[in-house]
Protein backbone atom coordinates (compact mmCIF):
# COMPACT_ATOMS: atom_id res chain seq x y z
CA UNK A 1 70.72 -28.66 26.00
CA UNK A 2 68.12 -27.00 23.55
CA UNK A 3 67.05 -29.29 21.01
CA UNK A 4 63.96 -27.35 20.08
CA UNK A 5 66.52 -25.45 17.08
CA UNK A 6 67.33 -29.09 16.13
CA UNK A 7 63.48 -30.50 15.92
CA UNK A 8 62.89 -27.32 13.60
CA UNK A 9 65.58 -28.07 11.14
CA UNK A 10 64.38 -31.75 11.09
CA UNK A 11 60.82 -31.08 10.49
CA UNK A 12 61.34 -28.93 7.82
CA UNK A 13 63.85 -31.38 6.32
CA UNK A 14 61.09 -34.46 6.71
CA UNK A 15 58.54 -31.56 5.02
CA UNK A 16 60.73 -30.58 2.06
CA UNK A 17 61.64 -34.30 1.67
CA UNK A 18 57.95 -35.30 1.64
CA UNK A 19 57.78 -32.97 -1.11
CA UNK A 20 60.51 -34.09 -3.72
CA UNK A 21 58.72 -37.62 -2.88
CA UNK A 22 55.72 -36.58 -4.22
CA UNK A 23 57.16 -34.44 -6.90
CA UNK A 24 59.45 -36.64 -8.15
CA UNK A 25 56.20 -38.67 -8.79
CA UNK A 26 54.28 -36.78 -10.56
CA UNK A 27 57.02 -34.92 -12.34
CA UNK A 28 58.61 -38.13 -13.18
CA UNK A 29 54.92 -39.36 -14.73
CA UNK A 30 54.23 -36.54 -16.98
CA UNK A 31 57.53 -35.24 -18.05
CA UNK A 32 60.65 -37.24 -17.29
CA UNK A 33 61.92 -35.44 -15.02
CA UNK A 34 63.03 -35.78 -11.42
CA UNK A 35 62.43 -33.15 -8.71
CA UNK A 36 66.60 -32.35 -8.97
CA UNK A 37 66.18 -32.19 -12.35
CA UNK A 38 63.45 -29.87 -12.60
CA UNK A 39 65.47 -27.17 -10.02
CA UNK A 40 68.24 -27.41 -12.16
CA UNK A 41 66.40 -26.08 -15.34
CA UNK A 42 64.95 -24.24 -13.06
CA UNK A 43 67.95 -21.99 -11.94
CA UNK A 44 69.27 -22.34 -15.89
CA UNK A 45 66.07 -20.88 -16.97
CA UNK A 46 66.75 -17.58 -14.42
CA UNK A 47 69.98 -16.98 -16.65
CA UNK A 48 67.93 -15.90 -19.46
CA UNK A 49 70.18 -17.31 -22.24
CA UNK A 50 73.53 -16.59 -20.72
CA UNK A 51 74.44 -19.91 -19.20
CA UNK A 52 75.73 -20.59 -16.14
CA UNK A 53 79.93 -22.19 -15.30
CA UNK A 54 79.45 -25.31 -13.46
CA UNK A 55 81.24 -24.50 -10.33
CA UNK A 56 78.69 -21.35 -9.79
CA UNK A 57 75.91 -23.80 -11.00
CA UNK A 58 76.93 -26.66 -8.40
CA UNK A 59 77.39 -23.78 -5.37
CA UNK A 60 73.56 -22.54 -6.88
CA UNK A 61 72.39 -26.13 -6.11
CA UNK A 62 73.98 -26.87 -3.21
CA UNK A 63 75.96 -29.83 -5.02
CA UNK A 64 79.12 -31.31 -5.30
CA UNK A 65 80.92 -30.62 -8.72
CA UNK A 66 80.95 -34.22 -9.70
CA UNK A 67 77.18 -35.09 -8.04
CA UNK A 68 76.28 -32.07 -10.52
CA UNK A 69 77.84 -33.79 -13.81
CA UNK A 70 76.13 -36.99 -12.87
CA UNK A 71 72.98 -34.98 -12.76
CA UNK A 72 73.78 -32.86 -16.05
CA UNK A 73 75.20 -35.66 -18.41
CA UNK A 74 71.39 -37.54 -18.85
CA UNK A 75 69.89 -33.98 -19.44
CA UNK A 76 72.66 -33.27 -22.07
CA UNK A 77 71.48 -36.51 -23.80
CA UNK A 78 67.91 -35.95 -24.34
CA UNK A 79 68.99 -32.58 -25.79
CA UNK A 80 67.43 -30.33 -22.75
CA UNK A 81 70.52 -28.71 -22.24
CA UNK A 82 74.46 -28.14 -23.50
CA UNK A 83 77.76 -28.05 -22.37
CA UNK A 84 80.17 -25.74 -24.22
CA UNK A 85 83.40 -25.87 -21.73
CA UNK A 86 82.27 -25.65 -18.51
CA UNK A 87 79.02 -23.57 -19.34
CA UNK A 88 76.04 -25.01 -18.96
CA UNK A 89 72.69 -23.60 -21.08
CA UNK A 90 69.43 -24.42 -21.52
CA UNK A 91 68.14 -25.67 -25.00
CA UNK A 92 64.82 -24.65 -26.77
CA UNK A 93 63.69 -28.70 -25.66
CA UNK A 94 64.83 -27.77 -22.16
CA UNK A 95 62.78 -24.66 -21.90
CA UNK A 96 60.01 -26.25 -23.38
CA UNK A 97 60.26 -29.20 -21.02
CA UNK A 98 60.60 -27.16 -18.11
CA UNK A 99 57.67 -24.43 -19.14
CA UNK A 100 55.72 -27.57 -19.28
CA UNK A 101 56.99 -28.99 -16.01
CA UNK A 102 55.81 -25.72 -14.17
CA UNK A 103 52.45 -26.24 -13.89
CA UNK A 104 52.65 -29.83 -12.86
CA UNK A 105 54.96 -28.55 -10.18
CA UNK A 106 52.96 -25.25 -9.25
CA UNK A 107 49.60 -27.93 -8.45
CA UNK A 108 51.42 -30.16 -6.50
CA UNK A 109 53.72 -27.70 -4.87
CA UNK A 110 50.03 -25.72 -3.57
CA UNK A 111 49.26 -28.90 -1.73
CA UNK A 112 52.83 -29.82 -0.50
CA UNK A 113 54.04 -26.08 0.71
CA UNK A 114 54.25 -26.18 4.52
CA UNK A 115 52.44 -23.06 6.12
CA UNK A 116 52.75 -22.19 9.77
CA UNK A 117 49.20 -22.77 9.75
CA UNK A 118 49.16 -26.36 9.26
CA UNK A 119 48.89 -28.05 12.82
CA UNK A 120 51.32 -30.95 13.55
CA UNK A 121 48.36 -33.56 12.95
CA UNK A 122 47.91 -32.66 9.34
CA UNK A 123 52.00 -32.99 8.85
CA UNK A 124 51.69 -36.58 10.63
CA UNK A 125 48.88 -37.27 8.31
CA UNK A 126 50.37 -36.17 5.15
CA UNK A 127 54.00 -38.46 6.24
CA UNK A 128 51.37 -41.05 6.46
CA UNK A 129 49.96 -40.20 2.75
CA UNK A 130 53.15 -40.38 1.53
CA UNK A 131 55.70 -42.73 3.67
CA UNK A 132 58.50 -42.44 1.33
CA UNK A 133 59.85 -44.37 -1.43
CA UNK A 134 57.92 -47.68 -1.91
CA UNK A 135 60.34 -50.79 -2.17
CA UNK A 136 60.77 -53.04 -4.52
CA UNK A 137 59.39 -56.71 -3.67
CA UNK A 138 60.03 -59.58 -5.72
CA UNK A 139 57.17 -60.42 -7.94
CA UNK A 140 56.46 -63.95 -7.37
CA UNK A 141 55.49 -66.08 -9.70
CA UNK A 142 52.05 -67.64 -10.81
CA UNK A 143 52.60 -70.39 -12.80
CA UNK A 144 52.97 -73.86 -10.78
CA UNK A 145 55.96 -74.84 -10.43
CA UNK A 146 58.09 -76.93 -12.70
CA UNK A 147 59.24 -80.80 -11.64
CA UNK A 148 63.31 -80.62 -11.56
């Protein structure tokens, strides 16, 4: 069996995934906004105006019709975008948001894009740069303990 097809899929899943990691960082940081977040605008923004019906929107993505309202609901709130019926738009705050968002996402995307170029060393190293979500420890405390 040929797994070689399989190893390519998986690399470039562990590549893009390396990327949302780091852009969900630093897009999170400066503007509020997660990596998801930022494609949806994204693909809202290519509509110039029109809006787009929430089952083409969720096929666009790649999403689930009820992942996509989760995602769409928080959005709606802060007033970046609106629902009338099942079309989704972008608001003036969305475009501004997202216009914004852009170049924090075209300087970190520069460093992130894989190119065939890269040799398999510098992918290992940048995995190593950026491992993956940190976790959560329990802080612990400083003060000395109290007599029960």
């Amino acid at each position: 069996m040929n797994l070689a097809p399989l190893r390519s899929l998986l690399r470039i899943e562990h590549d893009r995934a390396a990327a949302a990691f780091v852009l969900d960082e630093e897009l999170g940081t400066h503007h509020g906004l997660s990596w998801a977040d930022f494609v949806l605008l994204d693909a809202l923004d290519e509509q110039d105006g029109r809006g787009l019906p929430q089952p083409q929107l969720a096929t666009r993505l790649g999403l689930r019709a009820s992942k996509l309202l989760m995602q769409i609901r928080p959005l709606e709130k802060l007033g970046l975008l609106s629902r009338t019926g099942s079309v989704v738009d972008l608001r003036p705050a969305g475009r501004r948001v997202l216009r914004e968002a852009r170049g924090t996402a075209a300087v970190e995307g520069r460093h992130r894009l894989p190119t065939p170029s890269r040799a398999p060393s510098e992918r290992r190293r940048d995995r190593r740069a950026y491992p993956g979500p940190r976790r959560c420890r329990p802080r612990r405390s400083t003060s000395p303990a109290r007599p029960g």
